[in-house]
Protein backbone atom coordinates (compact mmCIF):
# COMPACT_ATOMS: atom_id res chain seq x y z
CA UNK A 1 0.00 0.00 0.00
CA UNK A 2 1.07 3.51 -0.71
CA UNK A 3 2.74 5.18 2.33
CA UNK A 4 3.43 8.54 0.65
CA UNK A 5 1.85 11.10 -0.90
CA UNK A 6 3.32 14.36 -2.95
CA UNK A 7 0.89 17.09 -3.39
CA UNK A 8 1.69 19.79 -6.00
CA UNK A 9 0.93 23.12 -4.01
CA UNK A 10 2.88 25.58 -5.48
CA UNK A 11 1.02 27.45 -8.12
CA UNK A 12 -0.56 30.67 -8.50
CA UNK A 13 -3.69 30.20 -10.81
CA UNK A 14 -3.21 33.69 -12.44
CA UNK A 15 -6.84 32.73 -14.52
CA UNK A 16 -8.37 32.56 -11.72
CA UNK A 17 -7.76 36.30 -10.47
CA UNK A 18 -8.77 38.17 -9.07
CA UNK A 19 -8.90 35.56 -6.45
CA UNK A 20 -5.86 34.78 -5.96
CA UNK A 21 -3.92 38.11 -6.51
CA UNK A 22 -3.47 37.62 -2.33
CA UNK A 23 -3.40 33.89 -1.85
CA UNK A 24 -2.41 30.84 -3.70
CA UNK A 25 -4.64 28.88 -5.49
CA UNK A 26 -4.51 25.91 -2.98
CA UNK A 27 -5.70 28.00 0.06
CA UNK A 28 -9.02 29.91 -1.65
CA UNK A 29 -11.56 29.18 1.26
CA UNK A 30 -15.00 27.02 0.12
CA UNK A 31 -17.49 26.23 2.87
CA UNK A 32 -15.00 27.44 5.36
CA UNK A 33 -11.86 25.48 4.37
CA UNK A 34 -8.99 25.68 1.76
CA UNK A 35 -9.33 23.44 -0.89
CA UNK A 36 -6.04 21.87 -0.05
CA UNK A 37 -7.16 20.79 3.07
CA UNK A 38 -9.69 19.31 1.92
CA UNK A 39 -7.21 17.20 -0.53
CA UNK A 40 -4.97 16.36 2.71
CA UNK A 41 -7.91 14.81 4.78
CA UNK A 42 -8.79 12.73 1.79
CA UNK A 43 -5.69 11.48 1.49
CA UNK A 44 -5.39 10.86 4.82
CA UNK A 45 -9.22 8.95 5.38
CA UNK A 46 -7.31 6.57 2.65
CA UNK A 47 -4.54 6.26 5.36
CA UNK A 48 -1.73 7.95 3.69
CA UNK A 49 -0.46 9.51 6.92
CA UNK A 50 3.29 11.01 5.08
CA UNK A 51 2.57 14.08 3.54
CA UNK A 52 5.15 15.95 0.97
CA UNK A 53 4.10 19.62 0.03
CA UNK A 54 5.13 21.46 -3.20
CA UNK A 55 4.80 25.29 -2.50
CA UNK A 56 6.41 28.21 -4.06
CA UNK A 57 3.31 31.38 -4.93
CA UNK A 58 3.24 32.62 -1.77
CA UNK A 59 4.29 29.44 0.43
CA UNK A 60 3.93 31.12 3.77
CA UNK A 61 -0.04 31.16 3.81
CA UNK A 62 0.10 27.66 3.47
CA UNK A 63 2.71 26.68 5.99
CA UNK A 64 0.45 29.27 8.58
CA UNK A 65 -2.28 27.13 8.00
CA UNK A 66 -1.27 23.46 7.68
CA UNK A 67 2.09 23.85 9.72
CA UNK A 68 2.98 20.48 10.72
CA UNK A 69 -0.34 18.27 9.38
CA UNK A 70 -0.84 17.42 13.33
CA UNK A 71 -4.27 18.92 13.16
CA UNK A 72 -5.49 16.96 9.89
CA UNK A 73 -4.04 13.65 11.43
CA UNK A 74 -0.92 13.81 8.83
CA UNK A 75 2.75 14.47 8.99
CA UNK A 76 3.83 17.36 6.57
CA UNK A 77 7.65 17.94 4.82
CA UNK A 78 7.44 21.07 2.82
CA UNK A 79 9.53 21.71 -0.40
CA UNK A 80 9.76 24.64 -2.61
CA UNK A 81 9.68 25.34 -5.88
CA UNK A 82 10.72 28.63 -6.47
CA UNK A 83 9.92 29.49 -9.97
CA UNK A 84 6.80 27.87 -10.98
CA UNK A 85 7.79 26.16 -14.14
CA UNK A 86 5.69 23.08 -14.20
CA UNK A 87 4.49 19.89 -12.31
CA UNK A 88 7.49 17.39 -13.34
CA UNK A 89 10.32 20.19 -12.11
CA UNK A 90 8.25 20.33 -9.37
CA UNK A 91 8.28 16.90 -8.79
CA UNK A 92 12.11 17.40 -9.01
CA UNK A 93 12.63 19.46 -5.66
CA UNK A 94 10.77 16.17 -3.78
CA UNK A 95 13.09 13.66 -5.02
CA UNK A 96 15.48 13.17 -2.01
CA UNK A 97 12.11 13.06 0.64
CA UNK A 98 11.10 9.55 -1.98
CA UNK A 99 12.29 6.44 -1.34
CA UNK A 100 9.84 4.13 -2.70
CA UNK A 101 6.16 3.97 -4.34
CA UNK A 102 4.16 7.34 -3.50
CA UNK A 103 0.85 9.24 -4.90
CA UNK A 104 1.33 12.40 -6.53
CA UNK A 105 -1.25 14.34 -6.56
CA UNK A 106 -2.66 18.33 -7.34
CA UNK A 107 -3.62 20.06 -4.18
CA UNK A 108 -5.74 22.97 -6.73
CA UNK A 109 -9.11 20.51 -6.63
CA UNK A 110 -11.67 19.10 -5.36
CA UNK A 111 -10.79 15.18 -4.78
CA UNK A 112 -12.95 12.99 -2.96
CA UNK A 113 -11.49 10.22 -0.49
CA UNK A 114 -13.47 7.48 -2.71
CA UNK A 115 -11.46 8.70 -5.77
CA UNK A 116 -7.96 8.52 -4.03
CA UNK A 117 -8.96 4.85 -3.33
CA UNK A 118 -9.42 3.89 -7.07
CA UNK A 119 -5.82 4.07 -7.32
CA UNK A 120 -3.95 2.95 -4.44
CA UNK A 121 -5.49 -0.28 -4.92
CA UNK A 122 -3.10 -0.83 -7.97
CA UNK A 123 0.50 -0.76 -8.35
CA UNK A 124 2.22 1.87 -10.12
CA UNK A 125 2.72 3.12 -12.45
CA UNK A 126 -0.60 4.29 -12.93
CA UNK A 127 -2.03 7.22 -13.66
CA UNK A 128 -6.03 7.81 -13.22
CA UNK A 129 -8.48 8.78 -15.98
CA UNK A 130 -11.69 10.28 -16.01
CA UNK A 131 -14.58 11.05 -18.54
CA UNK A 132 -15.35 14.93 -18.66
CA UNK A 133 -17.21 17.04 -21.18
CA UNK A 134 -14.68 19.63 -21.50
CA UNK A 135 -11.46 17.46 -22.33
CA UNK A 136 -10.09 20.57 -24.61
CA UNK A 137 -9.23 21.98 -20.79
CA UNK A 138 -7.27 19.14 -19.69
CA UNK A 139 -4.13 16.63 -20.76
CA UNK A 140 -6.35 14.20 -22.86
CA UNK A 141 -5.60 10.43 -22.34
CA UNK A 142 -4.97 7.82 -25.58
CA UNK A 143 -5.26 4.20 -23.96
CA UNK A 144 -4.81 0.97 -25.61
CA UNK A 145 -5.80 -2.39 -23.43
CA UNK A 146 -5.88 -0.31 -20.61
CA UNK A 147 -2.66 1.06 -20.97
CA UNK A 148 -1.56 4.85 -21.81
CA UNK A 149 -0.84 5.19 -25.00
CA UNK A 150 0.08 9.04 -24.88
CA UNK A 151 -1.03 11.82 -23.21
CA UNK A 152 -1.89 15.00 -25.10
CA UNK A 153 -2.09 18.04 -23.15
CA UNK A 154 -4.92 20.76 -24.16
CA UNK A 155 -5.15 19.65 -27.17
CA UNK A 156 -6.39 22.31 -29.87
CA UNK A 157 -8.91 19.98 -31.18
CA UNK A 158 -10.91 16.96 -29.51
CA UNK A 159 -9.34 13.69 -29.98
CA UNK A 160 -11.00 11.85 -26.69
CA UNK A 161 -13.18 12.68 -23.49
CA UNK A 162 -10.55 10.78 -21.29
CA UNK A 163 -8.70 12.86 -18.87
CA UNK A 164 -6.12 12.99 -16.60
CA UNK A 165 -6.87 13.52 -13.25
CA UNK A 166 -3.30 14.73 -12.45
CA UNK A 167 -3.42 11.67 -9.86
CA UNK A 168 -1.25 9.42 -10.01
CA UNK A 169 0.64 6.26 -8.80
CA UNK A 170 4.38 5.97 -9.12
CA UNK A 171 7.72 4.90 -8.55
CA UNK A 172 11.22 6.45 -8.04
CA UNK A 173 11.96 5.83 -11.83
CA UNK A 174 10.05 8.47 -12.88
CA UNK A 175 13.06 10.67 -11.93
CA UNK A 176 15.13 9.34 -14.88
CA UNK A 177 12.31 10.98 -17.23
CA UNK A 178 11.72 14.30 -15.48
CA UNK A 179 15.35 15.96 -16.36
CA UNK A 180 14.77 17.30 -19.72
CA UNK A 181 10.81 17.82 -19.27
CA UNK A 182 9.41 20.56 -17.33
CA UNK A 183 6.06 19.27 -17.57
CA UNK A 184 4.66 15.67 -15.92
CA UNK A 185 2.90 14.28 -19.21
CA UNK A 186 5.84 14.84 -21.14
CA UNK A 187 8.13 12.76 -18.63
CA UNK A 188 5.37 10.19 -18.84
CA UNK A 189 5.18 10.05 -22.46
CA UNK A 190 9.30 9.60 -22.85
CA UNK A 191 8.33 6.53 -20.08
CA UNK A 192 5.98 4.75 -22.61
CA UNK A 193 8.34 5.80 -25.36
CA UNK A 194 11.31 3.58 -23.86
CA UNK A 195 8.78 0.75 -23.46
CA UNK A 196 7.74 1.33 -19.84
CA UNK A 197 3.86 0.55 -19.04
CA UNK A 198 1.67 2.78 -17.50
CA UNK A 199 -1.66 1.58 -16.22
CA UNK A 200 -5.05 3.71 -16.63
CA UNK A 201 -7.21 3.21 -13.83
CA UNK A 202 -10.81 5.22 -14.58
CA UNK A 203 -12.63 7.09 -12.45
CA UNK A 204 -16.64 8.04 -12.03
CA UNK A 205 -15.65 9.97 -8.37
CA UNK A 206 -15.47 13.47 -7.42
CA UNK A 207 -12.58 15.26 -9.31
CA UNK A 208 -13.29 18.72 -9.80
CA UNK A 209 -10.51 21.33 -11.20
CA UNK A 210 -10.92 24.88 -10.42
CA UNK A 211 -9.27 27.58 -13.33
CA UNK A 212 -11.41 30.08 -13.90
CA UNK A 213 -13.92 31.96 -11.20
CA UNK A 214 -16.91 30.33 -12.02
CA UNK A 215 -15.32 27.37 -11.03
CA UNK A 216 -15.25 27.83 -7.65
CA UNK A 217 -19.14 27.77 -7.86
CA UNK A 218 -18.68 23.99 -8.99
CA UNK A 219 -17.06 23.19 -6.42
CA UNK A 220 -18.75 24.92 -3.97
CA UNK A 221 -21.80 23.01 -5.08
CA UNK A 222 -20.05 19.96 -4.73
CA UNK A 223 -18.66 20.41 -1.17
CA UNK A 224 -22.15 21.70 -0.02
CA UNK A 225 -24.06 18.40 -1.17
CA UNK A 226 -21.66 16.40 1.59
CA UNK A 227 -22.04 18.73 4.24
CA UNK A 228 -24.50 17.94 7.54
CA UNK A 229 -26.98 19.13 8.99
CA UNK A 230 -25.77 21.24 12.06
CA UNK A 231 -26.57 24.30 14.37
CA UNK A 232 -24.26 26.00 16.65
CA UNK A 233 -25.56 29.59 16.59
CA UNK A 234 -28.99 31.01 17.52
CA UNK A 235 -32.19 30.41 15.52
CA UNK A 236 -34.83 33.21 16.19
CA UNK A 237 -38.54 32.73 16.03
CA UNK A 238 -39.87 32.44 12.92
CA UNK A 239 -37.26 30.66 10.98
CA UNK A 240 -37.55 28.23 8.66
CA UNK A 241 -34.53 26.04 7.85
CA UNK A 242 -35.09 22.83 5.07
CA UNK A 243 -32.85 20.49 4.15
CA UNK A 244 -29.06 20.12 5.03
CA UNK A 245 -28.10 23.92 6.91
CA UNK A 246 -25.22 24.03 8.79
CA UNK A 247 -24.97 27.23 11.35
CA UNK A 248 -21.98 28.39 12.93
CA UNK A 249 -21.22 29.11 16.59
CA UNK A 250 -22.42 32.63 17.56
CA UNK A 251 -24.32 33.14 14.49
CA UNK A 252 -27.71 34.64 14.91
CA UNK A 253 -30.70 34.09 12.08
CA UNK A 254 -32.86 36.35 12.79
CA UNK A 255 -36.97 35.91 12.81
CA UNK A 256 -38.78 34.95 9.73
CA UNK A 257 -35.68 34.34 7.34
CA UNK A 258 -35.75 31.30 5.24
CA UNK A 259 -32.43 29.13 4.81
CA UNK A 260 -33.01 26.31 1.98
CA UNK A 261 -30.18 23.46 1.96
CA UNK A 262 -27.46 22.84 1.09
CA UNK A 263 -26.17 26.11 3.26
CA UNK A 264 -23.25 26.23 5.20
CA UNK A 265 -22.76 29.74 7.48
CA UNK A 266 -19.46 30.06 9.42
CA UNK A 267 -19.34 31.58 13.08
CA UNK A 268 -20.02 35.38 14.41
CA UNK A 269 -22.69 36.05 11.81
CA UNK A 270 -25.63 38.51 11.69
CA UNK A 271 -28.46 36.70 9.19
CA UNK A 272 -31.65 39.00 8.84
CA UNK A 273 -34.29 39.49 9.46
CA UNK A 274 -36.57 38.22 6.51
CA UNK A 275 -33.26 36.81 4.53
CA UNK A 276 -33.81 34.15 2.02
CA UNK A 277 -30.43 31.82 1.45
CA UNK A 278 -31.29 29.68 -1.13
CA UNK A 279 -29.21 26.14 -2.24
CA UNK A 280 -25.70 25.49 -2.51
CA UNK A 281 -24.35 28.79 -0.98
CA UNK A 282 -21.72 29.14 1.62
CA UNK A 283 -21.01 32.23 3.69
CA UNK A 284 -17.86 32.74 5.98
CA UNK A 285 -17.49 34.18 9.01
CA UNK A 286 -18.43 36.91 10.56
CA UNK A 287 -20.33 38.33 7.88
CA UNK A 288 -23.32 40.93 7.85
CA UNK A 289 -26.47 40.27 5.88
CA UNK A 290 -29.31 43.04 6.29
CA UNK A 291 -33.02 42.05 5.88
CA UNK A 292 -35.27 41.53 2.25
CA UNK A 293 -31.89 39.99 0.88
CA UNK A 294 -32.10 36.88 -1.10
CA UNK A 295 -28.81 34.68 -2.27
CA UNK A 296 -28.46 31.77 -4.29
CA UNK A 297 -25.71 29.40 -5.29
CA UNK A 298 -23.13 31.65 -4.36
CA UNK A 299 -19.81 31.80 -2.12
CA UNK A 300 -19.80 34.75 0.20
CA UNK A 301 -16.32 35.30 1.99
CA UNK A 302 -15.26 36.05 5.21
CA UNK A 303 -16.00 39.75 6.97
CA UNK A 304 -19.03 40.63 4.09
CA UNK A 305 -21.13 42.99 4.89
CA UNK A 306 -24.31 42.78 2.04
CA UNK A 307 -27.08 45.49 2.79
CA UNK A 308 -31.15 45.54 2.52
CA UNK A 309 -32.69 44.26 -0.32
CA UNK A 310 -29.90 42.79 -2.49
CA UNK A 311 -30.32 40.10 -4.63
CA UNK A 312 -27.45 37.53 -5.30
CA UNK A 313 -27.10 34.91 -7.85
CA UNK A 314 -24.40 32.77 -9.06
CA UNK A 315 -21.57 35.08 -7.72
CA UNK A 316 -19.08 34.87 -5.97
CA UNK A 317 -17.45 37.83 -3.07
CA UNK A 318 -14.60 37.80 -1.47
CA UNK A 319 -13.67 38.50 1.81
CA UNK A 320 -14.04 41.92 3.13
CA UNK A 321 -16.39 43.84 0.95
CA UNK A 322 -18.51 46.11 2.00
CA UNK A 323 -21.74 46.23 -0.20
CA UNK A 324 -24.35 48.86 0.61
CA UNK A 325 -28.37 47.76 0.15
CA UNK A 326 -30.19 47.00 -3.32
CA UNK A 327 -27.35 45.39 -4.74
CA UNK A 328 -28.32 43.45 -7.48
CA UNK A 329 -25.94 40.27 -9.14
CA UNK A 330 -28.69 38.36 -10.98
CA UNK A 331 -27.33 35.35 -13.33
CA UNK A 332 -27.06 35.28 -17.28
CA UNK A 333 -25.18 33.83 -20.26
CA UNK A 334 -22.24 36.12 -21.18
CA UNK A 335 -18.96 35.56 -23.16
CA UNK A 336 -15.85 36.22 -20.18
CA UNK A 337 -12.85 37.13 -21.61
CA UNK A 338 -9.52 35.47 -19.34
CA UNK A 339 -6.29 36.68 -20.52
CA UNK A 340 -6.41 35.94 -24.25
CA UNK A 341 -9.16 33.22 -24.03
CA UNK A 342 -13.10 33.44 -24.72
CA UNK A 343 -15.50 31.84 -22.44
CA UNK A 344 -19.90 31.45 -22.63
CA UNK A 345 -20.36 30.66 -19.17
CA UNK A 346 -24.05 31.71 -17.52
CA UNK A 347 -22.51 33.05 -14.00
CA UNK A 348 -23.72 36.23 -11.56
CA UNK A 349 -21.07 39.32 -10.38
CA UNK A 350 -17.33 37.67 -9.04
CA UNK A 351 -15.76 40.48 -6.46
CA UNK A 352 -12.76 40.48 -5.73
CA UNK A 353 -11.21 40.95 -1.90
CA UNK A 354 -12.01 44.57 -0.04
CA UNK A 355 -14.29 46.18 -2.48
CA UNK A 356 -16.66 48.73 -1.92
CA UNK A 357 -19.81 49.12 -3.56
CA UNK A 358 -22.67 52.10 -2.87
CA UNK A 359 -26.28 51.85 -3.00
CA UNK A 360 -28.18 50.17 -5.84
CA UNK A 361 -25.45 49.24 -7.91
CA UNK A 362 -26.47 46.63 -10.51
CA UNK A 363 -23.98 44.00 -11.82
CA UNK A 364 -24.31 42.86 -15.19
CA UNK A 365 -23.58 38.64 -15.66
CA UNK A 366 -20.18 37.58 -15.38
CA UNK A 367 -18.83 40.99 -14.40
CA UNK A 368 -15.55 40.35 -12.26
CA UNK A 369 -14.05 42.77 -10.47
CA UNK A 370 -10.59 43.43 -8.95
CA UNK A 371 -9.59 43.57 -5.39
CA UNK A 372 -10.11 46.54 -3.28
CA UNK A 373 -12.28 48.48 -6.56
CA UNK A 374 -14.78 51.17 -5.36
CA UNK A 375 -18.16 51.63 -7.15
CA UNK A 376 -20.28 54.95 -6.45
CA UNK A 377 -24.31 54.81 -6.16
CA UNK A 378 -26.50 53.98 -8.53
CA UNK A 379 -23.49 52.37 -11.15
CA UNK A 380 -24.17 49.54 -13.50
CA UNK A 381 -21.03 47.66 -13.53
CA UNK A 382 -19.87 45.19 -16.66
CA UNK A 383 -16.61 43.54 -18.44
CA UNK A 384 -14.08 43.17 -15.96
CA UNK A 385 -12.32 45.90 -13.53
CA UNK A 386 -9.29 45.99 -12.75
CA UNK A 387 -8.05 45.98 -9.27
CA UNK A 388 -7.98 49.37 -7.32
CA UNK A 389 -11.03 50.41 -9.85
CA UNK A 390 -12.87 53.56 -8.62
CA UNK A 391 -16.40 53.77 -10.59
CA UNK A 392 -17.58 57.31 -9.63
């Protein structure tokens, strides 16, 4: 049985600002944890207790955080990558904490404990493979008798639906293919090239990716539908909670709001009165929502403060923004433009950390805007904003 796993930490996920501008990819926050710890305690509930990290984009959040893996029941050696150049150099930097057979495995998404077990039952090298919808996104998998043929990364035209996970199962000898290669599918391919086998083990578990913002709606979604039932805080008269609603300690729903599972709100919050929190949203801590609001499928950070009569859909608002009553973030198909790349997605209003927004401001589908941006009264925001934008 596998002993050891290496978990790729180090990147930045620059499509994915403006959300992580201030922290790495691994530690953005979803139903009140990172999404790498939520990687480590899956690994560990398949009793992998040895624990490598790859950091490098700003390491020192994550070493706050998971210091020494006591608290998730693990035991955590960190290694850095300083320049981010790819997965197989940063592989590399790990090679003196490997002795043997270990799991390698991206600490970026969403990987249930059931999926990790689909491929430490088998013996490296192995690599596992899942059907997706959107393979043009990932390193698309050619397999032969159950064996990788090649693996073609975002490939300009679709040649399969089978994708790599970016899990996989493998030996020291991978190091004798990583040298030249910066990335892990090329090392893999020169391994098949020089007649070594690599077994593809498929997948129908949870493996989500996160790279753009709307992503982190996915998996929000995802994380919600395995959350209990629990209350901590205080439930006024009045309230009506259905389904699977998890309340934080010190949290106060006020009378006659209306919280529809799944819903997941962290500790110190002020809910209400006459709120309705609709499915698969999760709210952080300490956070402020005034009465005649409504919010669906969204991710609301920590410290928010959302005033009167807003109306939230599909969004997604970092922590520390201040947004003043009638708000309005309703969802809608638009075309979101990432770096140099086009996207249709049907999403609500992303915000980044710290921003400020007036009274009755109205947010146009997929508008994202940058950390600490100010928008005056009475603005109809659109397109994206860069960070420090002032709307007057």
């Amino acid at each position: 049985m596998l002993k050891k796993a290496v978990i790729l930490a180090a990147g930045e996920g620059q499509r994915l600002r403006p959300f992580t501008v201030n922290r790495p990819k691994v530690m953005l926050f979803i139903a009140g944890k990172p999404i790498l710890q939520y990687v480590v305690e899956a690994v560990a509930q398949n009793g992998i207790r040895d624990i490598v990290l790859i950091v490098g984009y700003k390491k020192e959040q994550v070493f706050d955080y998971m210091g020494s893996g006591e608290h998730f029941g693990v035991r955590i050696t960190y290694v850095t990558q300083d320049r981010q150049l790819g997965t197989a150099h940063a592989l590399a930097r790990a090679e003196e904490e490997i002795k043997d057979e270990f799991l390698l495995l991206p600490g970026d998404n969403l990987i249930a404990a059931e999926t990790i077990a689909d491929i430490t039952r088998i013996n490296p090298e192995a690599v596992l493979v899942k059907k997706v919808d959107n393979p043009m996104r990932y390193g698309v998998v050619a397999i032969s008798q159950g064996k990788v043929t090649k693996i073609v990364e975002k490939p300009d035209e679709a040649i399969g639906n089978v994708v790599s996970t970016g899990i996989y199962s493998l030996t020291r000898e991978i190091f004798s293919f990583i040298e030249p290669e910066l990335d892990l599918p090329e090392a893999l391919n020169s391994m098949i090239a020089q007649g070594h086998s690599i077994v593809a083990r498929e997948t129908n578990g949870t493996w989500l990716d996160v790279i753009y913002p709307w992503d982190v709606l996915d998996l929000n979604g995802a994380i919600l539908r395995q959350a209990p039932a629990h209350v901590g805080g205080t439930i006024e008269a009045g309230v009506a909670l259905k389904g699977q609603v998890s309340v934080g300690k010190d949290t106060v729903i006020r009378s006659n709001s209306y919280l529809s599972g799944p819903v997941v709100i962290g500790d110190g919050c002020d809910i209400g009165p006459n709120v309705c929190i609709l499915p698969a949203t999760s709210i952080g801590n300490n956070v402020v929502i005034a009465p005649f609001t409504e919010i669906k499928n969204s991710v609301i950070g920590d410290d928010v403060s959302i005033g009167s009569g807003s109306m939230l859909q599909d969004s997604v608002i970092d922590k520390g923004c201040v947004i003043e009553g009638h708000f309005t973030a309703c969802s809608g198909r638009d075309e979101i433009r990432v770096n140099h790349e086009r996207h249709t997605v049907s999403v609500g209003a992303m915000l980044g950390e710290g921003c400020k927004l007036g009274n009755s401001v109205v947010a146009q589908p997929g508008v994202i805007v940058g950390n600490y941006s100010q928008i005056r009264p009475l603005k109809l925001i659109s397109g994206w904003l860069p960070d420090k934008s002032l709307v007057m």
